[in-house]
Protein backbone atom coordinates (compact mmCIF):
# COMPACT_ATOMS: atom_id res chain seq x y z
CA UNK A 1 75.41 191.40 141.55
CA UNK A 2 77.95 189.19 140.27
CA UNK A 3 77.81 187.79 137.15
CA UNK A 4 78.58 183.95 136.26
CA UNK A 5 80.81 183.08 133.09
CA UNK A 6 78.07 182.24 130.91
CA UNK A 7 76.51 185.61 132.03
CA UNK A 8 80.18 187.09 131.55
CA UNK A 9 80.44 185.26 127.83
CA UNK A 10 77.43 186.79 126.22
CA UNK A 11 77.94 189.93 127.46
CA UNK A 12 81.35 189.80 126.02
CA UNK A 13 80.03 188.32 122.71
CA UNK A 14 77.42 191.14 123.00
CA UNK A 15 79.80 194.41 122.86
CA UNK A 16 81.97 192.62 120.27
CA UNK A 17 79.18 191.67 117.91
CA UNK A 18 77.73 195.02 118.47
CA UNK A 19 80.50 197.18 117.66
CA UNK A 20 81.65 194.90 115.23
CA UNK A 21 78.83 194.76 113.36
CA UNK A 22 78.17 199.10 113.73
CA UNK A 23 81.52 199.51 112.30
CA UNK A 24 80.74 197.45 109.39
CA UNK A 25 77.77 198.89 109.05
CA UNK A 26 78.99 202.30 108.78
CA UNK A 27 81.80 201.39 106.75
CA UNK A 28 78.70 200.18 104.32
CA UNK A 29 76.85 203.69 104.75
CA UNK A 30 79.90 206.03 104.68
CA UNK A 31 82.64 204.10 102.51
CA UNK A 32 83.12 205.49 98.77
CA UNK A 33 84.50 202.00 98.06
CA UNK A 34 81.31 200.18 99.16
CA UNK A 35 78.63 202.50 97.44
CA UNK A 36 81.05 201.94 94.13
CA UNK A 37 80.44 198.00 94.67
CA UNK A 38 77.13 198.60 95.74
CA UNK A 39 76.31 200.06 92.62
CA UNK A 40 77.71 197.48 90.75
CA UNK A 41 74.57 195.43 91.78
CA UNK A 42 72.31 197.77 89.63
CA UNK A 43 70.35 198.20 93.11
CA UNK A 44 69.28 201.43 93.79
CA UNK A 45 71.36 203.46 96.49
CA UNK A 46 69.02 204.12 99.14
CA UNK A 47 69.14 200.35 99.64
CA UNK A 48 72.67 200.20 100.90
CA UNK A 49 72.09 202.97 102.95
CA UNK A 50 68.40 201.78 104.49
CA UNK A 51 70.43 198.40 105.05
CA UNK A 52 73.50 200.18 106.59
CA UNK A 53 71.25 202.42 109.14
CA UNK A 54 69.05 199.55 109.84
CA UNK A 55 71.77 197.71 111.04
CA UNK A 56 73.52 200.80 112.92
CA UNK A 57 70.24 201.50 114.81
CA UNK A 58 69.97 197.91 115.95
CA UNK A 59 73.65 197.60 117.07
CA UNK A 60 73.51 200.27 119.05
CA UNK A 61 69.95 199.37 120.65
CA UNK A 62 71.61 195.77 121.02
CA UNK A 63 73.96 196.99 123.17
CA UNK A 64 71.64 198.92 125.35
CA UNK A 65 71.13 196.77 128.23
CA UNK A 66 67.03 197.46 128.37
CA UNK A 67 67.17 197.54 124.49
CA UNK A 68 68.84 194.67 124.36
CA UNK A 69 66.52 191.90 122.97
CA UNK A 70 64.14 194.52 121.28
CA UNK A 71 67.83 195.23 119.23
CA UNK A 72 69.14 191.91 118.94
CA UNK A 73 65.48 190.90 116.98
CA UNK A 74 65.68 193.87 115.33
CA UNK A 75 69.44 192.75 114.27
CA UNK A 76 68.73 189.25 113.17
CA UNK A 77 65.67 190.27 111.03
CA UNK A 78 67.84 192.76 109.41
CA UNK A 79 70.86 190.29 109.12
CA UNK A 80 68.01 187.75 107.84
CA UNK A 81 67.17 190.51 104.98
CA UNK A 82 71.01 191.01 104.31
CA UNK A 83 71.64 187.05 103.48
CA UNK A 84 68.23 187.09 101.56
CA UNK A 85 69.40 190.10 99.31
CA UNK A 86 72.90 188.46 99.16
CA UNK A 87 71.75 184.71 97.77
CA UNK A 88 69.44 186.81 95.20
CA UNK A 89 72.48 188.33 93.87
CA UNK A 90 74.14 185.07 93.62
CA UNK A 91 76.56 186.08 96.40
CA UNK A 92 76.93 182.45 98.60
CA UNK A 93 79.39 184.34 100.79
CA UNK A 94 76.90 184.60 103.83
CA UNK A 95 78.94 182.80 106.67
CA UNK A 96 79.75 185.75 108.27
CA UNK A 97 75.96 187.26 108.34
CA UNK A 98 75.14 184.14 109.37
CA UNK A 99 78.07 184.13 112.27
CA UNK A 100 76.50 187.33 113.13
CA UNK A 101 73.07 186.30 113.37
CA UNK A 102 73.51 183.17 115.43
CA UNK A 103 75.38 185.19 117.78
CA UNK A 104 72.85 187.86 117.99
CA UNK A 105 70.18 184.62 118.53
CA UNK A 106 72.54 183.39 121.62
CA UNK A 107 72.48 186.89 122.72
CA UNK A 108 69.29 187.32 122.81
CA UNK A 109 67.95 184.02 124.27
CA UNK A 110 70.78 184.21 127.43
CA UNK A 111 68.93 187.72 127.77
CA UNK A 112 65.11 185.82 127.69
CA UNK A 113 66.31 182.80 129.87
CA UNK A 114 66.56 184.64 133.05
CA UNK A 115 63.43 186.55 132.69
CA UNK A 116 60.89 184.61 130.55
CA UNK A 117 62.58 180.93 130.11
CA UNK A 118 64.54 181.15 127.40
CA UNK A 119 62.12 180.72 124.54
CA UNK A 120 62.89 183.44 121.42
């Protein structure tokens, strides 16, 4: 089967915004630097690390070619959840979640338009 660029450009976009995204994300779970600026949010810790797996488990099903869309919703709703939290902290630096996010949604849809029309 050969593959056409656009085909060829999200599945690009798809292993870099999946492991891009997983290595953040475990850098979140894992890093002593982030739980010490987590904590400075007076959260509690098991929200950093229910955000960090979250994210990890829908990387790694968004790059799973018959996981794909299941992970890429999965992603955005957890990216969605990520910006939320952020703006209620008074964080506005979002642009990359958002980044993220979009790309996931392009993703995603390239994935539905062969197969159900392109609607997400």
């Amino acid at each position: 089967m050969r593959l056409d660029r656009t085909q060829t450009g999200l599945l690009v976009l798809q292993w870099i915004l999946g492991l891009v995204i997983l290595g953040e994300a475990a850098g979140l779970a894992f890093s002593h630097s982030s739980a010490v600026a987590f904590a400075r949010t007076g959260l509690p810790n098991f929200i950093r690390l229910a955000l960090a797996w979250a994210e990890m488990v829908a990387a790694v099903l968004f790059l799973i070619p018959r996981a794909t869309i299941a992970g890429g919703q999965l992603l955005i709703a957890v990216l969605a959840g990520a910006i939320v939290l952020h703006l209620a902290h008074g964080w506005l630096n979002v642009g990359s979640l958002l980044i993220y996010a979009a790309a996931t949604w392009a993703v995603v849809a390239g994935k539905l338009q062969p197969a159900r029309g392109g609607t997400l």
